[in-house]
C-alpha atoms as a PDB file:
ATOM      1  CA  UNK A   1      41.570  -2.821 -28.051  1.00  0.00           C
ATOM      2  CA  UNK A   2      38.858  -4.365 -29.827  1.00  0.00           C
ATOM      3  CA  UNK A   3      40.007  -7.911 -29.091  1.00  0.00           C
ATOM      4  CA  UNK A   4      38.738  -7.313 -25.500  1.00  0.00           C
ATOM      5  CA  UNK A   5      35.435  -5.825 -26.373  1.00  0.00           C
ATOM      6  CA  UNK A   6      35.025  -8.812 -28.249  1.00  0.00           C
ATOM      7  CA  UNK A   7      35.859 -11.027 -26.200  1.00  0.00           C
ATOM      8  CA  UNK A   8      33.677  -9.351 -23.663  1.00  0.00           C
ATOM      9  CA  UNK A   9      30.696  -9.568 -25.958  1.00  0.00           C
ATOM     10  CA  UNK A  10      30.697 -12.953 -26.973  1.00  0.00           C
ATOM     11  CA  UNK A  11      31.281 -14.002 -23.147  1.00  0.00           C
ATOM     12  CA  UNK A  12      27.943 -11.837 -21.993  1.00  0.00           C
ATOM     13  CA  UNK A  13      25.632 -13.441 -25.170  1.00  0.00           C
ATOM     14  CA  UNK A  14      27.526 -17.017 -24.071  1.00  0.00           C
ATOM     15  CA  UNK A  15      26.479 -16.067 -20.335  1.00  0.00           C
ATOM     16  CA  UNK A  16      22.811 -14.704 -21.444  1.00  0.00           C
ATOM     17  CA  UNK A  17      22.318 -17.629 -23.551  1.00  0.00           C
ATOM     18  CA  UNK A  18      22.156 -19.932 -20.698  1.00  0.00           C
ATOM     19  CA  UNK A  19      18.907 -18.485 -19.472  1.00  0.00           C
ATOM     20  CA  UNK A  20      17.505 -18.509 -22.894  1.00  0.00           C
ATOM     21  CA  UNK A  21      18.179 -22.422 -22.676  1.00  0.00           C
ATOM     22  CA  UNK A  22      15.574 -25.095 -23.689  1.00  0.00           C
ATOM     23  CA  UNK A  23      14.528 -27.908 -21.582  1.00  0.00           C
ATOM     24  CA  UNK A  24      13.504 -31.300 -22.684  1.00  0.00           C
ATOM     25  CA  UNK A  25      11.482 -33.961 -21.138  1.00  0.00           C
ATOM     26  CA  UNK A  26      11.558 -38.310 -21.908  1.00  0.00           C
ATOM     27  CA  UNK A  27      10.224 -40.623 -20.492  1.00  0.00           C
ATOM     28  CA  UNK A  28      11.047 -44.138 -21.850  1.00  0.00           C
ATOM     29  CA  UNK A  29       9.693 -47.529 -21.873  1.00  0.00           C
ATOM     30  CA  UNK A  30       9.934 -48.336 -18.159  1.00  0.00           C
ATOM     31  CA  UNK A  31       8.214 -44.782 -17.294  1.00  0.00           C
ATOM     32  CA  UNK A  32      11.790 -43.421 -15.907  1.00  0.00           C
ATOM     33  CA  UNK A  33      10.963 -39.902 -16.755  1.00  0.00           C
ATOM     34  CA  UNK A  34      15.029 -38.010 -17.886  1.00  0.00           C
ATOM     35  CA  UNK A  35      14.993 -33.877 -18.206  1.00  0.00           C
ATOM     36  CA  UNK A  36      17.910 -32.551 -20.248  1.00  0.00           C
ATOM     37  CA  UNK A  37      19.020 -28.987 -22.322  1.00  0.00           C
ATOM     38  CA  UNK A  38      19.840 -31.116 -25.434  1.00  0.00           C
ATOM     39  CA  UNK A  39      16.779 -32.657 -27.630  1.00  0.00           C
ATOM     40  CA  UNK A  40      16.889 -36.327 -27.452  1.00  0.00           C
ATOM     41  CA  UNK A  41      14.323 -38.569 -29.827  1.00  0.00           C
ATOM     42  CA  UNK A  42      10.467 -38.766 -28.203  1.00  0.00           C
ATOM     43  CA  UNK A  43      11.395 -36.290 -26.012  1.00  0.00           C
ATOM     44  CA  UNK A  44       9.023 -32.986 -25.559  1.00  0.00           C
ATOM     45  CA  UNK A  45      10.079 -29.451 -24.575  1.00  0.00           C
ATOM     46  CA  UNK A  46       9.314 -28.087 -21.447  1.00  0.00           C
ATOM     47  CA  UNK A  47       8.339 -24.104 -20.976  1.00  0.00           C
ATOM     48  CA  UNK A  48      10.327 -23.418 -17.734  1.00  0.00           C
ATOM     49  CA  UNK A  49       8.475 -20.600 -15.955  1.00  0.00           C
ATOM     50  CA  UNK A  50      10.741 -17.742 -15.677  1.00  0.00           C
ATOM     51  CA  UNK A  51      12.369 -17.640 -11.686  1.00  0.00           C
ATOM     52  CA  UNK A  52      11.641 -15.223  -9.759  1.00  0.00           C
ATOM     53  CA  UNK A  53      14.322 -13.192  -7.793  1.00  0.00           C
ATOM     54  CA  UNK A  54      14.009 -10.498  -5.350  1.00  0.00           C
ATOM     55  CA  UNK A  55      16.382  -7.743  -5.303  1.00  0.00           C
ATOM     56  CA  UNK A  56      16.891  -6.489  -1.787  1.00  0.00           C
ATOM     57  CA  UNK A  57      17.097  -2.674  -0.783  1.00  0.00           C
ATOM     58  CA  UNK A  58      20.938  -1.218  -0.431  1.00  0.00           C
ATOM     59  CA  UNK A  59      21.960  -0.874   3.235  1.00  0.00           C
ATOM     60  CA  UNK A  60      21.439   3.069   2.699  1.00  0.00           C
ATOM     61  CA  UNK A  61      18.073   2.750   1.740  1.00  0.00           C
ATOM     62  CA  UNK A  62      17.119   0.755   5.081  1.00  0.00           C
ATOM     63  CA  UNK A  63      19.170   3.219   7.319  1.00  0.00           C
ATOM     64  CA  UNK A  64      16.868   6.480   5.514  1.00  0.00           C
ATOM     65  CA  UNK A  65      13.571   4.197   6.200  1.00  0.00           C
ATOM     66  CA  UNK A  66      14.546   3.484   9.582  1.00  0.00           C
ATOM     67  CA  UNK A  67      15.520   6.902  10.068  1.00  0.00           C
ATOM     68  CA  UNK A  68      12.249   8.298   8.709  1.00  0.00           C
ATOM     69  CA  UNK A  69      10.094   5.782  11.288  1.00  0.00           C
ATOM     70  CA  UNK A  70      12.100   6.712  13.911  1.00  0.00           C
ATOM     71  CA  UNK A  71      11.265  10.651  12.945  1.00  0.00           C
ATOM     72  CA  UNK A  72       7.395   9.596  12.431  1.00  0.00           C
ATOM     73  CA  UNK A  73       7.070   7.853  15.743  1.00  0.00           C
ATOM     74  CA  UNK A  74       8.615  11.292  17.644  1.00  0.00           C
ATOM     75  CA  UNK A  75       6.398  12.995  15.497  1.00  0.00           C
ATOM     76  CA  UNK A  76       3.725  11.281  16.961  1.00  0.00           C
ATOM     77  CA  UNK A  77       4.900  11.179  20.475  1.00  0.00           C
ATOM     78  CA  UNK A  78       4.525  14.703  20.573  1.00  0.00           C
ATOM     79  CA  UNK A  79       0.764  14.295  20.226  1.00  0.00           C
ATOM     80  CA  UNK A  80      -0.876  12.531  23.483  1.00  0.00           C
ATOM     81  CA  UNK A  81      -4.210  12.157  21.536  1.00  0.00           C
ATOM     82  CA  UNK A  82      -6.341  12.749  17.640  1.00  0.00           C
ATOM     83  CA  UNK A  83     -10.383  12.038  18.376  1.00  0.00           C
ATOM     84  CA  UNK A  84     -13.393  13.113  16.944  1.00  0.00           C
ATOM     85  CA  UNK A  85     -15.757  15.911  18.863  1.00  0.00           C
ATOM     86  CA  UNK A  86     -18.475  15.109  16.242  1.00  0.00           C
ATOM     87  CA  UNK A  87     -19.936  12.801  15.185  1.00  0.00           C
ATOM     88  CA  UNK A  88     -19.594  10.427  18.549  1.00  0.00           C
ATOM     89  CA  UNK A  89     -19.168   6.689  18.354  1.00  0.00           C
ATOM     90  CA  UNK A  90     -22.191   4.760  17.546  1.00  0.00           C
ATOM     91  CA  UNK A  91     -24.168   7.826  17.233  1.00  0.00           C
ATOM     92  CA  UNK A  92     -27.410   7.904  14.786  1.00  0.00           C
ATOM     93  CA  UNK A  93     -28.597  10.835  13.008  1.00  0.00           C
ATOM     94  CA  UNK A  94     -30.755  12.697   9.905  1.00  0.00           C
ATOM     95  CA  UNK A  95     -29.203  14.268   7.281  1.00  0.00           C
ATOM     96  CA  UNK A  96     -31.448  14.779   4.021  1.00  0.00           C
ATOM     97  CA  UNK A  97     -28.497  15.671   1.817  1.00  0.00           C
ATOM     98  CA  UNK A  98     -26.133  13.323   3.229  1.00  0.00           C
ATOM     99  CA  UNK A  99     -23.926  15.880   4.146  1.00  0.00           C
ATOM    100  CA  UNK A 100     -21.752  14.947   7.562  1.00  0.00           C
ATOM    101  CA  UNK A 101     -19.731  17.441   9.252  1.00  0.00           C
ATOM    102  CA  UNK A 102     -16.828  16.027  11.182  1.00  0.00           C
ATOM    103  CA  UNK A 103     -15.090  17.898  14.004  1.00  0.00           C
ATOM    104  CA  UNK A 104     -11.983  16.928  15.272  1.00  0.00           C
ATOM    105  CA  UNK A 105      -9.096  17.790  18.046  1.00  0.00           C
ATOM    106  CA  UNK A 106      -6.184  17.130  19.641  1.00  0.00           C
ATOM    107  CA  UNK A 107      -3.785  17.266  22.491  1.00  0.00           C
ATOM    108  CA  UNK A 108      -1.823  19.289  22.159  1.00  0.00           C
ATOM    109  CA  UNK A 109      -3.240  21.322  18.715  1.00  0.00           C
ATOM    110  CA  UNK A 110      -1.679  21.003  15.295  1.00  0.00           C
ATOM    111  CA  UNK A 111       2.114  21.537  14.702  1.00  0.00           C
ATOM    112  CA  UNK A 112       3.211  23.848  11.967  1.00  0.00           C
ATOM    113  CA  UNK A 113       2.635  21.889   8.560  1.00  0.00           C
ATOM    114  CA  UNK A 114       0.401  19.231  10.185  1.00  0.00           C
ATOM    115  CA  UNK A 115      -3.266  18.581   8.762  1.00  0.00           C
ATOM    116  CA  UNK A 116      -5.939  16.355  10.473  1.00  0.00           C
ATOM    117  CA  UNK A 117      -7.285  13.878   7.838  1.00  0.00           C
ATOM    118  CA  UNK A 118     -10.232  12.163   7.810  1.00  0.00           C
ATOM    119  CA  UNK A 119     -10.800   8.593   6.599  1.00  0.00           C
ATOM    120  CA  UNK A 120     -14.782   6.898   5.475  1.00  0.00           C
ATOM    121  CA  UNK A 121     -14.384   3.369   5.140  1.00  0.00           C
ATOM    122  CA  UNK A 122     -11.367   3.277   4.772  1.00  0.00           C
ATOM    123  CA  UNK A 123     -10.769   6.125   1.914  1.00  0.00           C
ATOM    124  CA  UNK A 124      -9.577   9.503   2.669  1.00  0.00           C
ATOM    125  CA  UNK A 125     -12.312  12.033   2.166  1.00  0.00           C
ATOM    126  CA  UNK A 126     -10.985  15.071   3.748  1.00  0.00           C
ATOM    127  CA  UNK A 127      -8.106  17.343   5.031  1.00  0.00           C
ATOM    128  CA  UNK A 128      -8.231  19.970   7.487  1.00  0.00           C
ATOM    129  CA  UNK A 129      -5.708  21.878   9.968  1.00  0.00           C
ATOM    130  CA  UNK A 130      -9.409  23.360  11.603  1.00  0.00           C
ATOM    131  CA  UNK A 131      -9.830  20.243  12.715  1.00  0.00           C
ATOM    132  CA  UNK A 132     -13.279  20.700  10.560  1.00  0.00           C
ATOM    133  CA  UNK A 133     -14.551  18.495   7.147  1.00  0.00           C
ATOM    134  CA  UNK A 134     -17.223  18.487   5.759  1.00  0.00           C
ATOM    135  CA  UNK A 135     -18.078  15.454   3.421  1.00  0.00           C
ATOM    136  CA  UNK A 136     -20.954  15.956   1.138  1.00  0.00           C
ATOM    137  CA  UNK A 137     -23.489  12.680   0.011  1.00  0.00           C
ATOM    138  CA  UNK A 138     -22.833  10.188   2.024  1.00  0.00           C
ATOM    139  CA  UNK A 139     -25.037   7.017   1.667  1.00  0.00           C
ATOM    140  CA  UNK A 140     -27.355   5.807   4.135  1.00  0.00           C
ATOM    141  CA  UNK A 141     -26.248   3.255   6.300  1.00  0.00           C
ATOM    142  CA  UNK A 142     -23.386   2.629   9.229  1.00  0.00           C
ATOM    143  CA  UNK A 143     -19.737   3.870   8.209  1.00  0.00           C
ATOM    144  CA  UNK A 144     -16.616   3.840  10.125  1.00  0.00           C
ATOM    145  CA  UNK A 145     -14.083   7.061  10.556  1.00  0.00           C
ATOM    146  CA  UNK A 146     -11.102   7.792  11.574  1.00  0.00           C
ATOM    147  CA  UNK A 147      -9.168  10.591  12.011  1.00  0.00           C
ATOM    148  CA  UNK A 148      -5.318  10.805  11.604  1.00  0.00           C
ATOM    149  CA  UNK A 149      -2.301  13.219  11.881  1.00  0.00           C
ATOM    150  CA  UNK A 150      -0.533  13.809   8.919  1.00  0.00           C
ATOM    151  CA  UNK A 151       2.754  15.764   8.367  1.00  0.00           C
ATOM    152  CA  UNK A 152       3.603  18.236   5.795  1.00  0.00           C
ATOM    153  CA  UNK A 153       4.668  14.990   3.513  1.00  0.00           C
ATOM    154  CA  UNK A 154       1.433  13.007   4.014  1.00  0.00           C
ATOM    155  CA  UNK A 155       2.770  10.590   6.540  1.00  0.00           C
ATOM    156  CA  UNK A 156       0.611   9.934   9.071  1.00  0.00           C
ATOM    157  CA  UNK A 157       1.990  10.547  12.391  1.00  0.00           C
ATOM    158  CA  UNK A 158      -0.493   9.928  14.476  1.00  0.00           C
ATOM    159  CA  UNK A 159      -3.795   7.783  14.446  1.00  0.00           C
ATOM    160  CA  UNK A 160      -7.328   8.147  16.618  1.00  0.00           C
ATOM    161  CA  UNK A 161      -9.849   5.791  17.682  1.00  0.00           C
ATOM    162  CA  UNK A 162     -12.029   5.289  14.944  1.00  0.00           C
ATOM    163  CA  UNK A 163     -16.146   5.504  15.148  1.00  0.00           C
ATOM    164  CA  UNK A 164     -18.532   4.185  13.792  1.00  0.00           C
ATOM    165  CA  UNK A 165     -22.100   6.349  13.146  1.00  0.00           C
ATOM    166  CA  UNK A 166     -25.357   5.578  10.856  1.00  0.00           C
ATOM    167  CA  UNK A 167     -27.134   8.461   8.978  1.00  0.00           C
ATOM    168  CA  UNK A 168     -30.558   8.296   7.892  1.00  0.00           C
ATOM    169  CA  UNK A 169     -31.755   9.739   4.790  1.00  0.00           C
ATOM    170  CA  UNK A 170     -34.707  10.131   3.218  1.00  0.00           C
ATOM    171  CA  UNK A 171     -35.795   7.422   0.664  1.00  0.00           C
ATOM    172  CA  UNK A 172     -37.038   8.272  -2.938  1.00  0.00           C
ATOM    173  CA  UNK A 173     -40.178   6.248  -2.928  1.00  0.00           C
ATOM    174  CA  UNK A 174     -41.242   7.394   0.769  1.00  0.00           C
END
């Protein structure tokens, strides 16, 4: 019994080994340039850059993904449209603290478990299933929003047009 866990051993070090192999570069008089795995005289080791492989997802895992996109996408079919009610696109206003209140709706309203969530530049600042976020301190300046659907998991299942709006806020030297 130990004979073949032996034999088993020595075969996966002797297998391993291979990848743990050396290689070695010459180049002789007439510039012919020779790589081998056994040291040879003037010859220099090489420091072979570990290759990269790519292990690809079990044929089980690819069926649940595909059936989780198809359940997003009739997740999101169910909604005919997300938008904002406030602020509007391209819309300019004051706000001292910085504070911006969105408002936001859809067609039809909110399914059991689903939030509205509310992106600034591109981060997520905000959650609601009112359909209303406040975000405090915003900087002066133009930003972009948008507004998405998200299920009781996070996913987004569906996305709005997104706007773009510029507060104004008081300076500290004026």
């Amino acid at each position: 019994m130990k004979a073949p866990i032996a034999l088993a051993t020595g075969l996966l070090l002797l297998a391993s080994s291979a990848s743990w192999a050396e290689v070695y570069r010459h180049v002789d008089a007439q510039g012919n340039v020779t790589f081998s795995d056994e040291p040879m005289e003037g010859g220099q080791e090489v420091k072979v850059k570990p290759v990269t492989t790519i292990t690809l997802p079990k044929p089980e895992a690819v069926r649940e993904t595909r059936k989780l996109r198809e359940e997003v996408e009739r997740e999101g079919a169910a909604y005919e449209s997300v938008s904002f009610a406030h602020p509007q696109d391209e819309q300019a206003f004051h706000s001292g603290s910085g504070d911006v209140s969105f408002e936001v709706r859809s067609t039809p309203g909110l399914k059991r478990g689903h939030k509205y969530e509310i992106t600034l530049d591109g981060q997520p600042v905000g959650q609601s299933a009112s359909g209303s976020v406040t975000v405090p301190n915003i900087d002066r300046g133009t930003h972009s929003a948008a507004v998405h659907i998200i299920d009781e998991n996070g996913v987004q299942v569906k996305t709005g047009q997104p706007i773009r709006f510029t507060v104004h806020r008081p300076s500290a030297i004026n």
